[in-house]
Protein backbone atom coordinates (compact mmCIF):
# COMPACT_ATOMS: atom_id res chain seq x y z
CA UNK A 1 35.63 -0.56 -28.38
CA UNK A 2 34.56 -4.04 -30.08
CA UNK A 3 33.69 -4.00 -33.56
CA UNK A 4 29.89 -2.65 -34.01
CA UNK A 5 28.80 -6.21 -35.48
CA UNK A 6 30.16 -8.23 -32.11
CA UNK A 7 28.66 -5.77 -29.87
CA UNK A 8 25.14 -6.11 -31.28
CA UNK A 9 25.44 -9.68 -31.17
CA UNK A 10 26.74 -9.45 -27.68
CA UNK A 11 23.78 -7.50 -26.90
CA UNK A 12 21.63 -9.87 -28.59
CA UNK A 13 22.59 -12.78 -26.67
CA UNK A 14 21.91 -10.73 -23.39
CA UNK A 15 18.73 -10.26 -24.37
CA UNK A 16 17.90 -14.12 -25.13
CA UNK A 17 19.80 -14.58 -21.41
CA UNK A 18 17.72 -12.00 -19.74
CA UNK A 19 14.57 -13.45 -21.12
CA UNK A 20 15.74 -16.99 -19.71
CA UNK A 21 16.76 -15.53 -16.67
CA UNK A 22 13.61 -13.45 -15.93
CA UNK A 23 11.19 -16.80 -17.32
CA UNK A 24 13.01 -18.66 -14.61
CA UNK A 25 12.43 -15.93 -12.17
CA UNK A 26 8.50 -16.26 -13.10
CA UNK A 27 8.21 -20.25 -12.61
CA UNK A 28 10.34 -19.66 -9.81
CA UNK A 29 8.22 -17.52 -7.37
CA UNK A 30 4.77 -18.36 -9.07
CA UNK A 31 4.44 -14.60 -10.13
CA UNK A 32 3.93 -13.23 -13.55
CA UNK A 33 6.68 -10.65 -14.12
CA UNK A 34 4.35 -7.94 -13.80
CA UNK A 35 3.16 -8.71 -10.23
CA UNK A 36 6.81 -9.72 -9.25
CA UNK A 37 8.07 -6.60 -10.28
CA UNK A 38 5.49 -4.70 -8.61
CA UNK A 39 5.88 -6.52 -5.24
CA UNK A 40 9.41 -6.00 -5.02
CA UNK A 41 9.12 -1.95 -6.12
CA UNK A 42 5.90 -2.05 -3.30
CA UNK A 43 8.28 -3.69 -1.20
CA UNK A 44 11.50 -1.25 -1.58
CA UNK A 45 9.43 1.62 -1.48
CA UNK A 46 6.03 1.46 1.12
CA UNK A 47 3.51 3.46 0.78
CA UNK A 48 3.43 4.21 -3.30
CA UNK A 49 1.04 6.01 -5.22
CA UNK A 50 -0.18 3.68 -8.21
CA UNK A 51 1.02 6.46 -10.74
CA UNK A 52 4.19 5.99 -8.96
CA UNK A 53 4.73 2.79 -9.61
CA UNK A 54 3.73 2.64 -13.32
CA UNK A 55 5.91 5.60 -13.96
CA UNK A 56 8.91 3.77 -11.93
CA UNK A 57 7.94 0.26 -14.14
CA UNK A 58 7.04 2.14 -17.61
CA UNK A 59 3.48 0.33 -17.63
CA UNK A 60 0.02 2.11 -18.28
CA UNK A 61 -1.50 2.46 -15.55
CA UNK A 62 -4.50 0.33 -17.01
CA UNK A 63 -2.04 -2.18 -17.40
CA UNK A 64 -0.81 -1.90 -13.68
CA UNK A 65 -4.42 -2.22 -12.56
CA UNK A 66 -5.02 -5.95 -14.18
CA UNK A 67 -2.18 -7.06 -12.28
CA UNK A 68 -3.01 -4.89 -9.24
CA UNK A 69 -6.39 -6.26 -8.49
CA UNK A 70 -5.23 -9.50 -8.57
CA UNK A 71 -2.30 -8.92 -5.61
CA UNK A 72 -5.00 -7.47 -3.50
CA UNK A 73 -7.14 -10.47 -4.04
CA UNK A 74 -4.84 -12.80 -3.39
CA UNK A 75 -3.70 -10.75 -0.16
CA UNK A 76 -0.30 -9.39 -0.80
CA UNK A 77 -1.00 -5.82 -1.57
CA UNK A 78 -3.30 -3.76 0.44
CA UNK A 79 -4.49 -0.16 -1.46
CA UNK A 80 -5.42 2.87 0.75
CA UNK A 81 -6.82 6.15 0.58
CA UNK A 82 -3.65 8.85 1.06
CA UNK A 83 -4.33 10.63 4.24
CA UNK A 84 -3.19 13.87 2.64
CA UNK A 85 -5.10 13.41 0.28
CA UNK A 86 -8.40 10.50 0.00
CA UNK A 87 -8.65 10.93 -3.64
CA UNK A 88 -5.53 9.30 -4.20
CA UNK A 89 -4.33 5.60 -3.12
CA UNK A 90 -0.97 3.95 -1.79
CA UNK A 91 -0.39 0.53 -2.17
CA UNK A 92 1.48 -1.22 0.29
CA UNK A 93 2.47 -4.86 1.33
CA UNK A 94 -0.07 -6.59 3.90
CA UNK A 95 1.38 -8.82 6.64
CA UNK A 96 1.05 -11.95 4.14
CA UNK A 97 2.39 -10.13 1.66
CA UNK A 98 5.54 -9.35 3.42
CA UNK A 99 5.99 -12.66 4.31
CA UNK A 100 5.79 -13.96 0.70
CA UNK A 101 8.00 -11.29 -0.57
CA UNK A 102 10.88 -12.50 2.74
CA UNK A 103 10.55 -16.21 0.73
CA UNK A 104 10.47 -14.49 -3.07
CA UNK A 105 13.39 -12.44 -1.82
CA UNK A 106 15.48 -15.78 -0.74
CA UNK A 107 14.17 -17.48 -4.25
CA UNK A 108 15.61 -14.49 -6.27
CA UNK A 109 19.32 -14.20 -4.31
CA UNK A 110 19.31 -17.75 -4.89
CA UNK A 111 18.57 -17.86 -8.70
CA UNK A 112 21.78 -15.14 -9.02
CA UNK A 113 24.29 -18.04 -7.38
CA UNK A 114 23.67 -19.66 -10.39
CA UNK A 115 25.58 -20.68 -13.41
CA UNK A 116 22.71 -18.60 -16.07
CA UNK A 117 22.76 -15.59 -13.69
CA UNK A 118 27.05 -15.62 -13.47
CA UNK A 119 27.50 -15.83 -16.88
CA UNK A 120 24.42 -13.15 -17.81
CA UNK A 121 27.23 -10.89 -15.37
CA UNK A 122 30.14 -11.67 -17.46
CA UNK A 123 28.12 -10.66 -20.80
CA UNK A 124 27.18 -7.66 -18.84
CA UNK A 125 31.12 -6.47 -18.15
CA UNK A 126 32.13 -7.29 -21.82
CA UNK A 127 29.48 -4.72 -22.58
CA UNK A 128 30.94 -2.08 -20.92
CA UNK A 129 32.06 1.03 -22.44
C-alpha cells in the first residue's frame, strides 16, 4: 500500500477531478446535478417511489422535491398515484423526457472519451487496494 500521506493526496486530487468532471457534466446537459442525477436513476429504474429515490441519492426528501417540481414542469418527469396504493406516488419519465434523457445519455458517454474523464480512471486504479 502507498504511503498514507500520497494516498490522501491522491484522493484529494480525485476529488478536485470529480468536481471538474461532474461541473462539466452540468453545463453539458443544461441540468443541475440534482435533476441529472434524478433523471438518469428515474430513467434506470421506472416507476420509483420519491422515498426511493432520495434514499438511492442520499437527499432529503424536501430537497428532492425543489428539484422534482421543476422536472415535472418542464415535462420530463411525470408523478402518479401508485395503483396499489393512491397515497403514494411514482415518478417516471414522460415521452419528452425520454427523449431528452436518449440525447443526455449520448452527451454523458461522450464526456467519458475524454482526456479529464481517462485520466479521473487512471487516479481511480492507483487507488485501489
Amino acid at each position: 500500500m502507498q504511503q498514507p500521506i500520497n494516498y490522501i493526496m491522491n484522493i484529494m486530487h480525485l476529488e478536485r477531478d470529480l468536481k471538474r468532471l461532474t461541473s462539466n457534466w452540468s453545463s453539458l446537459t443544461g441540468l443541475s446535478l440534482n435533476e441529472l442525477r434524478i433523471l438518469v436513476y428515474v430513467e434506470q429504474n421506472p416507476q420509483v417511489q420519491i422515498g426511493d429515490v432520495a434514499t438511492a441519492l442520499t437527499v432529503a426528501k424536501a430537497s428532492l422535491a425543489q428539484n422534482i417540481g421543476v422536472l415535472i414542469q418542464q415535462g420530463w418527469l411525470q408523478s402518479q398515484p401508485m395503483a396499489q396504493d393512491r397515497r403514494l406516488r411514482v415518478l417516471t419519465l414522460t415521452e419528452t423526457g425520454r427523449k431528452r434523457m436518449k440525447s443526455v445519455d449520448q452527451q454523458l458517454e461522450q464526456s467519458l472519451e475524454t482526456t479529464p474523464a481517462a485520466k479521473l480512471a487512471n487516479q481511480l486504479e492507483t487507488l485501489k487496494l
